[in-house]
Protein backbone atom coordinates (compact mmCIF):
# COMPACT_ATOMS: atom_id res chain seq x y z
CA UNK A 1 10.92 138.08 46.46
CA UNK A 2 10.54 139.45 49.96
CA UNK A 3 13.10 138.02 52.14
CA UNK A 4 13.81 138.81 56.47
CA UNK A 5 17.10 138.67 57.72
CA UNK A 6 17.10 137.92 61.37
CA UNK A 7 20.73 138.23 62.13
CA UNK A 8 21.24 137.32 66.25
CA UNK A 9 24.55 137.94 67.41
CA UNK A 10 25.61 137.78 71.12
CA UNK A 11 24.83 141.27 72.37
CA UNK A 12 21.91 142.54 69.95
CA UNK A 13 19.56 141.47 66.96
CA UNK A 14 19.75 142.73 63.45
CA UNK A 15 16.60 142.69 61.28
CA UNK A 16 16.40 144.16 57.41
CA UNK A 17 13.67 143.20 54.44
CA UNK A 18 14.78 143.90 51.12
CA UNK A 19 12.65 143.19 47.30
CA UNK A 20 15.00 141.62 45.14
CA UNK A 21 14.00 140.52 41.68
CA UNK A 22 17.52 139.66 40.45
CA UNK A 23 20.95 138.79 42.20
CA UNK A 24 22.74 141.38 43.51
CA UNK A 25 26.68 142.23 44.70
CA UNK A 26 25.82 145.16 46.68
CA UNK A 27 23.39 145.95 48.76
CA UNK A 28 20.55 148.63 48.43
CA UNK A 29 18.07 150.34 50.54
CA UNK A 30 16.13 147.89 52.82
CA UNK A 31 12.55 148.11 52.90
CA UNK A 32 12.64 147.86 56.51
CA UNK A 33 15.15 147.56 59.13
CA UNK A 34 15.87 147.45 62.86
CA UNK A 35 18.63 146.87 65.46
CA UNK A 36 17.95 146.05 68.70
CA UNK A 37 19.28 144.32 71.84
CA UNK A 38 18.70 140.96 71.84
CA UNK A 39 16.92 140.52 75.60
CA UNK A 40 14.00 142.80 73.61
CA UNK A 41 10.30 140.67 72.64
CA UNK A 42 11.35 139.30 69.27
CA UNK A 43 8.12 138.80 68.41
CA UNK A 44 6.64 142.56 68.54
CA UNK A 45 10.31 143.18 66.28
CA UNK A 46 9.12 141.01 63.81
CA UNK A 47 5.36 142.06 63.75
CA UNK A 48 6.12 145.61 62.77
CA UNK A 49 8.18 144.86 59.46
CA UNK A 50 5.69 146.05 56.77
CA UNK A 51 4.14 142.65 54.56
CA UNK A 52 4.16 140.79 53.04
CA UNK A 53 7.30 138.58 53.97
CA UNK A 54 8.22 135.46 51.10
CA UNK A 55 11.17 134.17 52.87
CA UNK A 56 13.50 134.49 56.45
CA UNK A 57 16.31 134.09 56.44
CA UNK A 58 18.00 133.12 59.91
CA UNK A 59 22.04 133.73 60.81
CA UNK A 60 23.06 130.34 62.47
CA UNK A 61 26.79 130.39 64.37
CA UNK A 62 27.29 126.61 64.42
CA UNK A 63 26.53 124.91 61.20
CA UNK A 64 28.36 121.59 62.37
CA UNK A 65 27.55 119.08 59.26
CA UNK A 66 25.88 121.80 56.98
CA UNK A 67 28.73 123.42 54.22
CA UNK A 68 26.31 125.65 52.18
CA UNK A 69 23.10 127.47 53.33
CA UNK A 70 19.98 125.25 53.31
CA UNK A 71 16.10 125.70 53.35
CA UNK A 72 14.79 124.56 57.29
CA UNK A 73 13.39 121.04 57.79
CA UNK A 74 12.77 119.34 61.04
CA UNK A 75 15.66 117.48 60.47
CA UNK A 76 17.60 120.78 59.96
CA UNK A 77 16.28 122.37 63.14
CA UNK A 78 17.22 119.20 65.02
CA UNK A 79 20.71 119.42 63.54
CA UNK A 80 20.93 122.69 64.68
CA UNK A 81 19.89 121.87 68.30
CA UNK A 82 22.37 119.23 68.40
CA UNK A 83 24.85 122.58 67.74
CA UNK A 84 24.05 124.17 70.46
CA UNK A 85 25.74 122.83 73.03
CA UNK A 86 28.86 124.20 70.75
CA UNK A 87 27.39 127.56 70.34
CA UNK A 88 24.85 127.98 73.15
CA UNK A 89 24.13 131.70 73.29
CA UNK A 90 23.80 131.92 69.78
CA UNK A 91 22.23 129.01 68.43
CA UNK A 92 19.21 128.84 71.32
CA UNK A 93 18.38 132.16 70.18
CA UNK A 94 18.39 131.64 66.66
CA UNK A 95 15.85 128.22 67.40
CA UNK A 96 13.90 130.72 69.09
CA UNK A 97 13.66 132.75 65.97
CA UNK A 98 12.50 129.88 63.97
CA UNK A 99 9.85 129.56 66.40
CA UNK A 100 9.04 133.28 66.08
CA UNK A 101 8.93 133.53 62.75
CA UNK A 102 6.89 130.89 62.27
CA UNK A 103 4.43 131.87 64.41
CA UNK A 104 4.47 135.38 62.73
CA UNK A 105 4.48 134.41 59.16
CA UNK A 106 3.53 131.47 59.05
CA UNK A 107 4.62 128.67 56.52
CA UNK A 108 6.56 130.57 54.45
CA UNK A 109 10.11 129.55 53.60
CA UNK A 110 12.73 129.57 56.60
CA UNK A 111 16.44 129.37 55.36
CA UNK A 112 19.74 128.54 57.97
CA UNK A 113 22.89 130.66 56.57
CA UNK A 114 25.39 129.38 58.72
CA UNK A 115 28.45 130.66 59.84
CA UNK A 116 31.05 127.70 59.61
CA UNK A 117 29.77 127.27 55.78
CA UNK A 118 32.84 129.76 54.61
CA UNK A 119 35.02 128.04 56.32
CA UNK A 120 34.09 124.24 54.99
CA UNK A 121 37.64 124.70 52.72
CA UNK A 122 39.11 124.37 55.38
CA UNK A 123 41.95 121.83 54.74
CA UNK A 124 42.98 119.10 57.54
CA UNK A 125 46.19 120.65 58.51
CA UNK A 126 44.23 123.73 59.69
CA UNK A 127 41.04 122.17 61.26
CA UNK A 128 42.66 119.47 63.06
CA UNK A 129 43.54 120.02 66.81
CA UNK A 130 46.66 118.34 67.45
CA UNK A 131 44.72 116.21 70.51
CA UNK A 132 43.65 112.26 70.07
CA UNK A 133 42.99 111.67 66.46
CA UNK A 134 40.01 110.36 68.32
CA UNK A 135 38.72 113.53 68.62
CA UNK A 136 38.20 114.34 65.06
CA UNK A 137 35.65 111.26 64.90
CA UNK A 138 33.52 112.75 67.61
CA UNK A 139 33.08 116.76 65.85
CA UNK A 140 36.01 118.56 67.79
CA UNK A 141 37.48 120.48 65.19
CA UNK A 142 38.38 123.94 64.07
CA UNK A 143 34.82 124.99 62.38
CA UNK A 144 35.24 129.30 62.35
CA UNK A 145 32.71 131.67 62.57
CA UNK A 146 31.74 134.88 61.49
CA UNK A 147 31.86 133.02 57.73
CA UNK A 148 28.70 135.53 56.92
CA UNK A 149 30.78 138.90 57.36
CA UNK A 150 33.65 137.21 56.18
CA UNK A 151 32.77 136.28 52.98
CA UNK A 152 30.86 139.76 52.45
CA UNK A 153 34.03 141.69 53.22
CA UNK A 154 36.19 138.93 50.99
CA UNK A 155 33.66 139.70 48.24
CA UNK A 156 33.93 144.04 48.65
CA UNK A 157 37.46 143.51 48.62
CA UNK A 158 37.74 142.03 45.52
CA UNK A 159 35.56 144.46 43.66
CA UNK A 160 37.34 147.44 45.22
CA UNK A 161 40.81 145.96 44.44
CA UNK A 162 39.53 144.70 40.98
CA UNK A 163 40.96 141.03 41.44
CA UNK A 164 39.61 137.68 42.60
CA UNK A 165 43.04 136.30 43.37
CA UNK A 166 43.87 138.39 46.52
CA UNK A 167 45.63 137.16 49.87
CA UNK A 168 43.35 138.98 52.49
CA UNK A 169 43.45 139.37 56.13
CA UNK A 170 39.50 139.91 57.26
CA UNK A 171 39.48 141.02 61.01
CA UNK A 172 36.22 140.78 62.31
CA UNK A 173 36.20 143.07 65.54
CA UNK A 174 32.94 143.63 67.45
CA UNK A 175 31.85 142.29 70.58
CA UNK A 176 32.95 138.79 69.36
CA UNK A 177 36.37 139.10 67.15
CA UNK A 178 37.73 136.61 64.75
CA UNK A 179 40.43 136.99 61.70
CA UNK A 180 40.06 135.19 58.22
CA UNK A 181 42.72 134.26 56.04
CA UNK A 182 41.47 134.21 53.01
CA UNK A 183 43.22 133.47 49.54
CA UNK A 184 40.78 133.71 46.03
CA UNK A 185 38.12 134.22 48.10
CA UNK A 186 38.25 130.88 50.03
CA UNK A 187 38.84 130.91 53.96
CA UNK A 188 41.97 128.72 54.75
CA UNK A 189 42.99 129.58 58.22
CA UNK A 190 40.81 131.70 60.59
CA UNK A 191 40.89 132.01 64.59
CA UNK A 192 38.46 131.02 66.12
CA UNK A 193 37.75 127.14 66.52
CA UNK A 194 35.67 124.26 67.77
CA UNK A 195 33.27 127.52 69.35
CA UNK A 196 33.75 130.83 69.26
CA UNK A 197 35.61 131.21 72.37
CA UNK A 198 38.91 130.80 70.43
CA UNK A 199 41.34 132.99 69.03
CA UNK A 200 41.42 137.16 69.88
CA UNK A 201 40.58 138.75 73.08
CA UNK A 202 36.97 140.20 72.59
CA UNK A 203 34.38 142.21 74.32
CA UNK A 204 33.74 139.57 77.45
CA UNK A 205 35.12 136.56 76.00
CA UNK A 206 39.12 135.33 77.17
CA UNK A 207 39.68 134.05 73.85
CA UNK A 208 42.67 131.75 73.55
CA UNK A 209 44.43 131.21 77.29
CA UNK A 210 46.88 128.40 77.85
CA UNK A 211 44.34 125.16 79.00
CA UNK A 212 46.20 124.42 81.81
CA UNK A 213 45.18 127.63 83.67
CA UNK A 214 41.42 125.44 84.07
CA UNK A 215 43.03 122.63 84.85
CA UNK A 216 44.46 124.26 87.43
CA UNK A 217 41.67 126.25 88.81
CA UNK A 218 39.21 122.78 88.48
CA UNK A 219 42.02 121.38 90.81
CA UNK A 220 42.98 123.71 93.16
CA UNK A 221 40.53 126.61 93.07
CA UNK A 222 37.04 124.35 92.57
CA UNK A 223 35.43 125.97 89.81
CA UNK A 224 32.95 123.94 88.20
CA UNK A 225 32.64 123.58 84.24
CA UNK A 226 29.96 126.18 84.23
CA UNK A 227 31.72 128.60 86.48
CA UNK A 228 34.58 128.40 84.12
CA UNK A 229 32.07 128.65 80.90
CA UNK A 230 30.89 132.33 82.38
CA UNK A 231 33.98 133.10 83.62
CA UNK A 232 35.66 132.65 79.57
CA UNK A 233 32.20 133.88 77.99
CA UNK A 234 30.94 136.90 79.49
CA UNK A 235 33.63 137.96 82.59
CA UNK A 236 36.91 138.05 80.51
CA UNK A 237 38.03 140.36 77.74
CA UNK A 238 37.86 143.53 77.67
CA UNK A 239 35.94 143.68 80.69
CA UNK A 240 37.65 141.27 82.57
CA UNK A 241 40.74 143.05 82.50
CA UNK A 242 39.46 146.60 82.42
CA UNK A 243 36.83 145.91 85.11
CA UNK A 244 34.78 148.71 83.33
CA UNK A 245 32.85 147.45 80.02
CA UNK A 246 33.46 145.10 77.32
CA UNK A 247 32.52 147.99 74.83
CA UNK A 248 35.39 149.29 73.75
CA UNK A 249 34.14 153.24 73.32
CA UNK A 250 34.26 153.13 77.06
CA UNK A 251 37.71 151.56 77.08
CA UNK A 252 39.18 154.53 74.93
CA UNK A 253 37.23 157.04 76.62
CA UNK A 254 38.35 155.98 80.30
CA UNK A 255 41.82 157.39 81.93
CA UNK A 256 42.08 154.18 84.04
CA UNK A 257 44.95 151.99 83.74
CA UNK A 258 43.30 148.77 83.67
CA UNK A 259 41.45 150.24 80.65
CA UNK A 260 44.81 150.97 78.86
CA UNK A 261 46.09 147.51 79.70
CA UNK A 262 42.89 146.15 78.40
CA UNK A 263 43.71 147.97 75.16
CA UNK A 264 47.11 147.43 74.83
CA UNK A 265 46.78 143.34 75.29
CA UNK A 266 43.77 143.83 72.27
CA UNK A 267 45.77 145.53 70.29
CA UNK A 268 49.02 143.35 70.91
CA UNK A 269 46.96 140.25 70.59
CA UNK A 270 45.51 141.19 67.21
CA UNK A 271 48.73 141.84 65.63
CA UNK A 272 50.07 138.82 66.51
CA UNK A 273 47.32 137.12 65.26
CA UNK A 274 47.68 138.73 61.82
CA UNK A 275 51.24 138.00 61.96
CA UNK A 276 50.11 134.12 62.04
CA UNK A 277 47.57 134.73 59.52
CA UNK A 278 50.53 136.57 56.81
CA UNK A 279 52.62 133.53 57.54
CA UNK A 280 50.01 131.05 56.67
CA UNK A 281 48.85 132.96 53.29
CA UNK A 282 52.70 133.50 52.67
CA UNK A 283 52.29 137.16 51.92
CA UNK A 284 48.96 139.58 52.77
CA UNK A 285 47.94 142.19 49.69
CA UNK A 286 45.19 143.65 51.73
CA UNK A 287 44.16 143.40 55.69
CA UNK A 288 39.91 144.02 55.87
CA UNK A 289 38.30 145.58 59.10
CA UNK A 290 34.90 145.10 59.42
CA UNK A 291 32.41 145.18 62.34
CA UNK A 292 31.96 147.69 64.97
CA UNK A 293 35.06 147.95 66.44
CA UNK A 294 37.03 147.14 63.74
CA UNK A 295 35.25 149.80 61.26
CA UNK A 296 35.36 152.93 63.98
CA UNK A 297 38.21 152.25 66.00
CA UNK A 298 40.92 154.07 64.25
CA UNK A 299 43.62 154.34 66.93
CA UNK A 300 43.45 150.15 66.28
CA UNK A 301 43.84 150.46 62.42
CA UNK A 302 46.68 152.97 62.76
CA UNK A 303 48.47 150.37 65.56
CA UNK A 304 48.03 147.39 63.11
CA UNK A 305 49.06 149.51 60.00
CA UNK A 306 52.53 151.23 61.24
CA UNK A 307 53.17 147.20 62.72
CA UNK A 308 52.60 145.69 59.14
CA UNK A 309 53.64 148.88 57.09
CA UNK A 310 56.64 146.63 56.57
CA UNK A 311 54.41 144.68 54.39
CA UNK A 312 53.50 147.49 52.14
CA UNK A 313 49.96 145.98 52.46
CA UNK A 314 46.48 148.07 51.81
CA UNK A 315 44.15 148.73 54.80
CA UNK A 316 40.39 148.72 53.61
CA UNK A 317 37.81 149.53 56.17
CA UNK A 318 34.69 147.94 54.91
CA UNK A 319 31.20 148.40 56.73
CA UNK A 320 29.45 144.86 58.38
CA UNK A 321 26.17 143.60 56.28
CA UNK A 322 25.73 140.47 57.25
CA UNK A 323 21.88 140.80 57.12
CA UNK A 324 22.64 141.85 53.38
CA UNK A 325 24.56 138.79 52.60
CA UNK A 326 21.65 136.48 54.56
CA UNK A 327 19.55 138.14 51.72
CA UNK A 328 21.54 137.51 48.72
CA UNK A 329 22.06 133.99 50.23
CA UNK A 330 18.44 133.03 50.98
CA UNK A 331 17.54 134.62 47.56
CA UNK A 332 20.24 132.41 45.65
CA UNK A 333 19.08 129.18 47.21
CA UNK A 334 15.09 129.89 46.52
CA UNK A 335 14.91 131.69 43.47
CA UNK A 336 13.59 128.66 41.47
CA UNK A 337 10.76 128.34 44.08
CA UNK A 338 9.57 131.53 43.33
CA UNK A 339 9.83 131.85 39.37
């Protein structure tokens, strides 16, 4: 079986075809594959992976209802529409790659590997916001994200420790950040939330700030809901408080002190964030970095590691393939259509 990965992420998209014939832990040499930014014609990407294609297989952030990956019906598609409006720059991209790939491959097998479907063991004590029970009834809850990298690095660490019944700590640190706690390789605490706006400082994203400061700016300042939505999505973070990129290669390579400050509040945030994440697993035998930051910025790891040495915990640095793990995920759930 010939299966796409179309992974769209919030700053670039991540295409790979692989042949599998049997299931697979690791991954092996794609076929095909491709990185590029995500403002670039999708459908020119997709037209010059080598045929034929069985299967895509498409990366979607908000999963809402959806606690396992599923083949794409109309009724799916509309569902994840409806999620948009949690996860907008993500999920309207990834409806346009639907679209896409349809259009370039016609009817051949489109499968949704969602992002919050890690994360659906999640118990009530840590998705429930502590607003108007109310609340719960209309969909604001703590779903997660990142569940695809998350349960690929949960998976890695197990094999490399040689144990299933591990207390991890998976920090997921690119452009968008989140942290896992996961224990037997089920997620039951991570960071971000109801979107991914929650939880660490990231690239251009605030993460979490204390509500009131909106409140107060609505009231006093007269930002509009969308002001603040661009203000918290893509002017805050990294670059928000260095002034000088959200990537942070530039932030380490700059002598400024806003870029040091940006740092040392990312670094200071993680760790406490891990902190929270130890207390909830009651103990941590291994703390996972994955992603782009997370996998090359070693003055980070070293920061984290002399904080938690305390701990005597293992650092594993284990390389991001989410596109791998949309394969082995679209394969699982087809195989029987193909046999």
């Amino acid at each position: 079986m010939r299966i796409l990965a179309i992974n769209g992420g919030s700053s670039s998209v991540k295409c790979r075809l692989d042949e599998l014939t049997h299931c697979q832990s690791e991954p092996v040499p794609p076929l095909w594959q491709v990185h590029v930014e995500s403002h670039e014609n999708l459908e020119s990407v997709l037209r010059s992976a080598p045929g034929p294609v069985d299967a895509v297989a498409h990366r979607i952030v908000q999963g809402g209802k959806f606690r396992a990956t599923t083949r794409i019906t109309p009724e799916v598609h509309a569902a994840i529409a409806q999620g948009a409006e949690v996860a907008p720059t993500h999920n309207q991209f990834e409806l346009q790659g639907i679209g896409v790939a349809q259009k370039v491959f016609g009817a051949v097998p489109q499968v949704a590997v969602f992002d919050t479907s890690f994360h659906a063991t999640l118990e009530p004590p840590a998705y429930v916001y502590p607003g108007p029970y109310e609340w719960l009834d209309q969909g604001i809850r703590r779903y997660g994200f990142h569940g695809v990298s998350h349960q690929y690095s949960s998976r890695c660490a197990a094999e490399l420790l040689g144990s299933d019944s591990l207390r991890l700590i998976v920090c997921h640190l690119g452009n968008g950040a989140s942290l896992c706690a996961i224990r037997d390789g089920k997620s039951i605490d991570t960071t971000m939330g109801f979107t991914p706006l929650e939880g660490l400082m990231m690239g251009s994203r605030s993460g979490s700030i204390d509500p009131a400061i909106l409140i107060y700016l609505m009231r006093h300042r007269g930002y509009t809901a969308d002001q603040l939505d661009r203000i918290l999505n893509q002017k805050s973070g990294l670059l928000g408080v260095s002034g000088i990129s959200s990537d942070m290669r530039d932030i380490l390579q700059s002598d400024a002190p806003r870029a040091k400050l940006a740092f040392d509040i990312y670094a200071h945030r993680l760790c406490r964030e891990i902190g929270a994440m130890a207390g909830v697993l009651g103990g941590v035998d291994a703390i996972v970095f994955t992603g782009g930051v997370g996998e090359n910025c070693a003055p980070l790891r070293e920061i984290v590691e002399k904080r938690f040495a305390f701990l005597n915990v293992k650092i594993l640095v284990i390389h991001a393939e989410e596109e791998w793990e949309m394969v082995r995920e679209c394969y699982l759930l087809l195989k029987g259509v193909f046999q």
